[in-house]
N, C-alpha and C. Protein backbone atom coordinates (compact mmCIF):
# COMPACT_ATOMS: atom_id res chain seq x y z
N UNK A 1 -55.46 -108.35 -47.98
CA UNK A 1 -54.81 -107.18 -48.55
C UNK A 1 -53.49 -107.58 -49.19
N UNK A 2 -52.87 -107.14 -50.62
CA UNK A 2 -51.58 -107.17 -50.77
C UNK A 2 -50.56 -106.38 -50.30
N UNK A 3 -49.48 -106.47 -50.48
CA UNK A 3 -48.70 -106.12 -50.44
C UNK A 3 -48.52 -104.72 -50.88
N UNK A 4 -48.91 -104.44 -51.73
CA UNK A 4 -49.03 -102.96 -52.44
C UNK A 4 -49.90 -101.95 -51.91
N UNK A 5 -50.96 -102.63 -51.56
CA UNK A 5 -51.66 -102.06 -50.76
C UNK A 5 -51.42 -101.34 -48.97
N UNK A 6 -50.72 -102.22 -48.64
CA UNK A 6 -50.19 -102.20 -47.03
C UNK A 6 -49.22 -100.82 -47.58
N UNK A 7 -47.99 -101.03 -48.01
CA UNK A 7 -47.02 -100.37 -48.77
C UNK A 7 -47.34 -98.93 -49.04
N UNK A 8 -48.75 -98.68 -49.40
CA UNK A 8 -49.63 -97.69 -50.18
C UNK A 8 -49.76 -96.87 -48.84
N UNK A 9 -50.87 -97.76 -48.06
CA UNK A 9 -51.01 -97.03 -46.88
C UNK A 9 -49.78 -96.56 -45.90
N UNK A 10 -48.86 -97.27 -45.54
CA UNK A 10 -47.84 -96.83 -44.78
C UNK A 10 -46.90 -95.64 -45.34
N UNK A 11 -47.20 -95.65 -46.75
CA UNK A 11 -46.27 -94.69 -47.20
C UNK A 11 -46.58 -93.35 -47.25
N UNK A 12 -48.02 -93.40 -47.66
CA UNK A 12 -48.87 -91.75 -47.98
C UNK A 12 -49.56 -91.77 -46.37
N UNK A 13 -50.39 -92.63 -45.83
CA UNK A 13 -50.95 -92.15 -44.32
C UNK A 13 -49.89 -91.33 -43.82
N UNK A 14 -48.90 -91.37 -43.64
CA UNK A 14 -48.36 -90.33 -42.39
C UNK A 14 -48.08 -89.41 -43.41
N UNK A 15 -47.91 -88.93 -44.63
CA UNK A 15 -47.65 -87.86 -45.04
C UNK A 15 -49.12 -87.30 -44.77
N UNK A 16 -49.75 -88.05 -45.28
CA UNK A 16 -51.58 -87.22 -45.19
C UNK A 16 -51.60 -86.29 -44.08
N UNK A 17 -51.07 -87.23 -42.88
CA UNK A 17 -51.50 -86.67 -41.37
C UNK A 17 -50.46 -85.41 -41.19
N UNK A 18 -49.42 -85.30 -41.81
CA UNK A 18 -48.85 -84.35 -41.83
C UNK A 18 -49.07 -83.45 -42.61
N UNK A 19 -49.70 -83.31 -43.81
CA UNK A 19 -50.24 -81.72 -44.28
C UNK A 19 -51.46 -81.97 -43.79
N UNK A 20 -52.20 -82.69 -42.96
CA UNK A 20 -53.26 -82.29 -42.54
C UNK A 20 -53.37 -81.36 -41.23
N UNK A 21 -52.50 -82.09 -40.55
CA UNK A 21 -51.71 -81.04 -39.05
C UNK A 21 -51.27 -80.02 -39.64
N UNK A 22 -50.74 -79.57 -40.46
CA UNK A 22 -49.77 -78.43 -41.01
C UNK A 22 -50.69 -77.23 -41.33
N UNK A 23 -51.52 -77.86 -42.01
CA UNK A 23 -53.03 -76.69 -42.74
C UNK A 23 -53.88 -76.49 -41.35
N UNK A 24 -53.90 -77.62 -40.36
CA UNK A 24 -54.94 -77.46 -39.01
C UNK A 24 -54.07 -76.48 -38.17
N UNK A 25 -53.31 -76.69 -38.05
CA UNK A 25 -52.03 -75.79 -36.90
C UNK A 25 -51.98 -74.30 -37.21
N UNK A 26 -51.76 -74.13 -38.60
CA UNK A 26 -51.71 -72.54 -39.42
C UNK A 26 -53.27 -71.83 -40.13
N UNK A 27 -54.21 -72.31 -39.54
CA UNK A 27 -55.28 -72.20 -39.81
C UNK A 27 -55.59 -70.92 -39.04
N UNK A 28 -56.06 -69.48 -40.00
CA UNK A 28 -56.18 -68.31 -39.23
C UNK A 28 -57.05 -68.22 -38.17
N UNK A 29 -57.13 -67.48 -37.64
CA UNK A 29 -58.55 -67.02 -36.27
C UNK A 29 -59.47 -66.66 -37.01
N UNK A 30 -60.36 -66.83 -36.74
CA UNK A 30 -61.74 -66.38 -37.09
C UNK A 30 -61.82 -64.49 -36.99
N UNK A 31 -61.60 -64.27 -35.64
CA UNK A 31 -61.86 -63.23 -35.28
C UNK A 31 -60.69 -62.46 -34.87
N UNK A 32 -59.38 -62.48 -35.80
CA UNK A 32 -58.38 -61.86 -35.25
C UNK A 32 -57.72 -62.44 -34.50
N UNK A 33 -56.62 -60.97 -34.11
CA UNK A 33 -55.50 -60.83 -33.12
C UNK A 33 -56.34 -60.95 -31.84
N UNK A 34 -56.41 -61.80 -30.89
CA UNK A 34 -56.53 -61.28 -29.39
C UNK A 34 -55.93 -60.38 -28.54
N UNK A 35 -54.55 -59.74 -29.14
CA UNK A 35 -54.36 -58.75 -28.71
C UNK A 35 -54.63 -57.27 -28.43
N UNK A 36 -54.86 -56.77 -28.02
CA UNK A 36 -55.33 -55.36 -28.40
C UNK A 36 -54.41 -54.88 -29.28
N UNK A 37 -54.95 -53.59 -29.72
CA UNK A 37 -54.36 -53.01 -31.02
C UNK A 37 -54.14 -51.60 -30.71
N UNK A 38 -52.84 -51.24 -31.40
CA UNK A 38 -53.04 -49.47 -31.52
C UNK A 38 -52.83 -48.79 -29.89
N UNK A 39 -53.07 -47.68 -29.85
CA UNK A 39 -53.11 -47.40 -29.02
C UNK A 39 -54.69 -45.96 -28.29
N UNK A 40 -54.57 -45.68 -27.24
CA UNK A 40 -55.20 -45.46 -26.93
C UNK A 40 -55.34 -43.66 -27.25
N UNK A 41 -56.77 -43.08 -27.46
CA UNK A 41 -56.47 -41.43 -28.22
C UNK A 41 -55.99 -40.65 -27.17
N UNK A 42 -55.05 -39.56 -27.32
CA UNK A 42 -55.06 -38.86 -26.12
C UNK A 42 -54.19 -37.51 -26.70
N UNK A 43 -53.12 -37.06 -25.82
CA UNK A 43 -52.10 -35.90 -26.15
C UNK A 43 -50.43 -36.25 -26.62
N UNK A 44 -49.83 -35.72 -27.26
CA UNK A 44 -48.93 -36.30 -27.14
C UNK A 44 -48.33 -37.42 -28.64
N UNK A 45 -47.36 -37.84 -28.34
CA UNK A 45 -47.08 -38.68 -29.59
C UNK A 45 -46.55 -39.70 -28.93
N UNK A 46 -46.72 -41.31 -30.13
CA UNK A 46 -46.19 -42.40 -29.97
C UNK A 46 -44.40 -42.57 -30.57
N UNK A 47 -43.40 -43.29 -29.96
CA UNK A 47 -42.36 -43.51 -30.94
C UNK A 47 -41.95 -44.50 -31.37
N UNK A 48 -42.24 -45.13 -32.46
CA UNK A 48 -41.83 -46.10 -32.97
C UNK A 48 -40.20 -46.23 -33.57
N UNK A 49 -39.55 -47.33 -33.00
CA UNK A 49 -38.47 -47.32 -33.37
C UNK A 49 -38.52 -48.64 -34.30
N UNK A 50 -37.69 -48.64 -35.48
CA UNK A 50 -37.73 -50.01 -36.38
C UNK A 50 -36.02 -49.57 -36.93
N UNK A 51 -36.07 -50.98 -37.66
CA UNK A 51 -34.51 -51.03 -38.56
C UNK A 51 -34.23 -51.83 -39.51
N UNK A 52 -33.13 -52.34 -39.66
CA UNK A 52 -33.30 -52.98 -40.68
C UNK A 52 -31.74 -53.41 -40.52
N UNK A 53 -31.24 -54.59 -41.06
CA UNK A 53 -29.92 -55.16 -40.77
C UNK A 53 -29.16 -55.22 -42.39
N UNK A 54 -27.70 -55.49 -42.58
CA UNK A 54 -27.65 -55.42 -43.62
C UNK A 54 -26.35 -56.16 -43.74
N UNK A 55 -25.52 -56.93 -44.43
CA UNK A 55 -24.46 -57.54 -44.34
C UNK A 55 -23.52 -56.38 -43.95
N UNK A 56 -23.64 -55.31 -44.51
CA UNK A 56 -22.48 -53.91 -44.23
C UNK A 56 -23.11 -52.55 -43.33
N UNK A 57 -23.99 -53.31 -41.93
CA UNK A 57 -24.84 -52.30 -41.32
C UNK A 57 -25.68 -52.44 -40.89
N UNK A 58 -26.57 -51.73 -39.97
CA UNK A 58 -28.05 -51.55 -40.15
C UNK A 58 -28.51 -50.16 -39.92
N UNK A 59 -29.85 -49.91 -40.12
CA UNK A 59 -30.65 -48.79 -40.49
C UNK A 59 -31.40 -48.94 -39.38
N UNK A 60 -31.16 -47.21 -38.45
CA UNK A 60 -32.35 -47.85 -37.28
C UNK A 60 -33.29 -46.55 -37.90
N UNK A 61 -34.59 -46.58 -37.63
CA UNK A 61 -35.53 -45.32 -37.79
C UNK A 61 -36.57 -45.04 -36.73
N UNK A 62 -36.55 -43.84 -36.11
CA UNK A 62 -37.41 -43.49 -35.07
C UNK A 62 -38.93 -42.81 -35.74
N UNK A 63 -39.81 -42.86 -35.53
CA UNK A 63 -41.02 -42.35 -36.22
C UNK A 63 -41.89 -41.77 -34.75
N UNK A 64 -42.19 -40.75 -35.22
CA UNK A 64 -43.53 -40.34 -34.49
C UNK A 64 -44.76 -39.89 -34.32
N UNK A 65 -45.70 -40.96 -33.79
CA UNK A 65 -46.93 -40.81 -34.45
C UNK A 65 -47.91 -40.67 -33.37
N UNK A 66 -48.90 -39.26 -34.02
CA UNK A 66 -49.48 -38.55 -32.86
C UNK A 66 -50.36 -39.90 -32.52
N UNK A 67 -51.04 -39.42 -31.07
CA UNK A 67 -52.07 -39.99 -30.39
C UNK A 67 -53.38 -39.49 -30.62
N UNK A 68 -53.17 -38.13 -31.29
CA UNK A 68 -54.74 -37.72 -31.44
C UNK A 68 -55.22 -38.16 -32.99
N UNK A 69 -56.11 -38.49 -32.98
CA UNK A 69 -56.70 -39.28 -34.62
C UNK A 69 -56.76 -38.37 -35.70
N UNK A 70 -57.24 -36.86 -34.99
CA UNK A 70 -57.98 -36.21 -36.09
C UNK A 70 -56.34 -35.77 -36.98
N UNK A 71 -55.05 -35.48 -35.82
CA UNK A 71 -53.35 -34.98 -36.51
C UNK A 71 -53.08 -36.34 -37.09
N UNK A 72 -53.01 -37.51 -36.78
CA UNK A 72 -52.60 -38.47 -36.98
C UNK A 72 -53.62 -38.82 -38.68
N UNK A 73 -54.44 -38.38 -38.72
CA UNK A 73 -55.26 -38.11 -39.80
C UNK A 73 -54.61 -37.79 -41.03
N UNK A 74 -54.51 -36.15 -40.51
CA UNK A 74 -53.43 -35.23 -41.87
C UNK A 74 -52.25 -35.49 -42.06
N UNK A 75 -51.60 -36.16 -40.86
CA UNK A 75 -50.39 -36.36 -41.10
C UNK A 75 -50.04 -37.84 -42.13
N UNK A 76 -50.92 -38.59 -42.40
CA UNK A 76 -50.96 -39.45 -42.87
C UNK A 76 -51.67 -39.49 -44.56
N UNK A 77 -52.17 -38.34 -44.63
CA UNK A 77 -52.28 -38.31 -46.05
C UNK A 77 -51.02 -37.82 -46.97
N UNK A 78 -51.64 -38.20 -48.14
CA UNK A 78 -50.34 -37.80 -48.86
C UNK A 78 -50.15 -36.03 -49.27
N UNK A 79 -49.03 -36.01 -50.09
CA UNK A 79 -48.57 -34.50 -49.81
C UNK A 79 -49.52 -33.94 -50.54
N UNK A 80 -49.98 -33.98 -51.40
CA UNK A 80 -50.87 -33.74 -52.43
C UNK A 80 -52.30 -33.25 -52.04
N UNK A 81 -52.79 -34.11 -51.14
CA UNK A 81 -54.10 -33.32 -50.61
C UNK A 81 -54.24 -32.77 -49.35
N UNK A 82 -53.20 -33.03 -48.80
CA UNK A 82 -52.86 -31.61 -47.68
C UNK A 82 -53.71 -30.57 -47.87
């Protein structure tokens, strides 16, 4: 083997192995979240709290979103076909 060759391999092999790990590591699930999802139907409402940060602040917002599907339904369309 020359020199260029050795050179060749030592230089690109470990990059290889590294976007090859990188694409293998972040490679999605097949079948999803294993977590469960959502929540369960019932009475009552969920509250979601979220926000948002800002160099001069942040924005907090409380939301509430029924548990029953069929309100959680209408409440989720737009104003228009109400």
């Amino acid at each position: 083997m020359s020199d260029v060759t050795i050179f060749t391999l030592l230089a690109f092999l470990p990059g290889l192995l590294v976007v090859v790990g990188y694409v293998w590591w972040n490679w999605p699930e097949k079948d999803g979240p294993k977590a469960p999802r959502g929540t369960v139907p019932g009475q009552g409402d969920s509250i979601v709290e979220g926000g948002g940060g800002g160099s001069h602040g942040g924005v907090t917002t409380v939301t509430r979103v029924s548990k029953d599907p069929q309100k959680y339904t209408r409440e989720m369309m737009p104003r228009g076909k109400k």
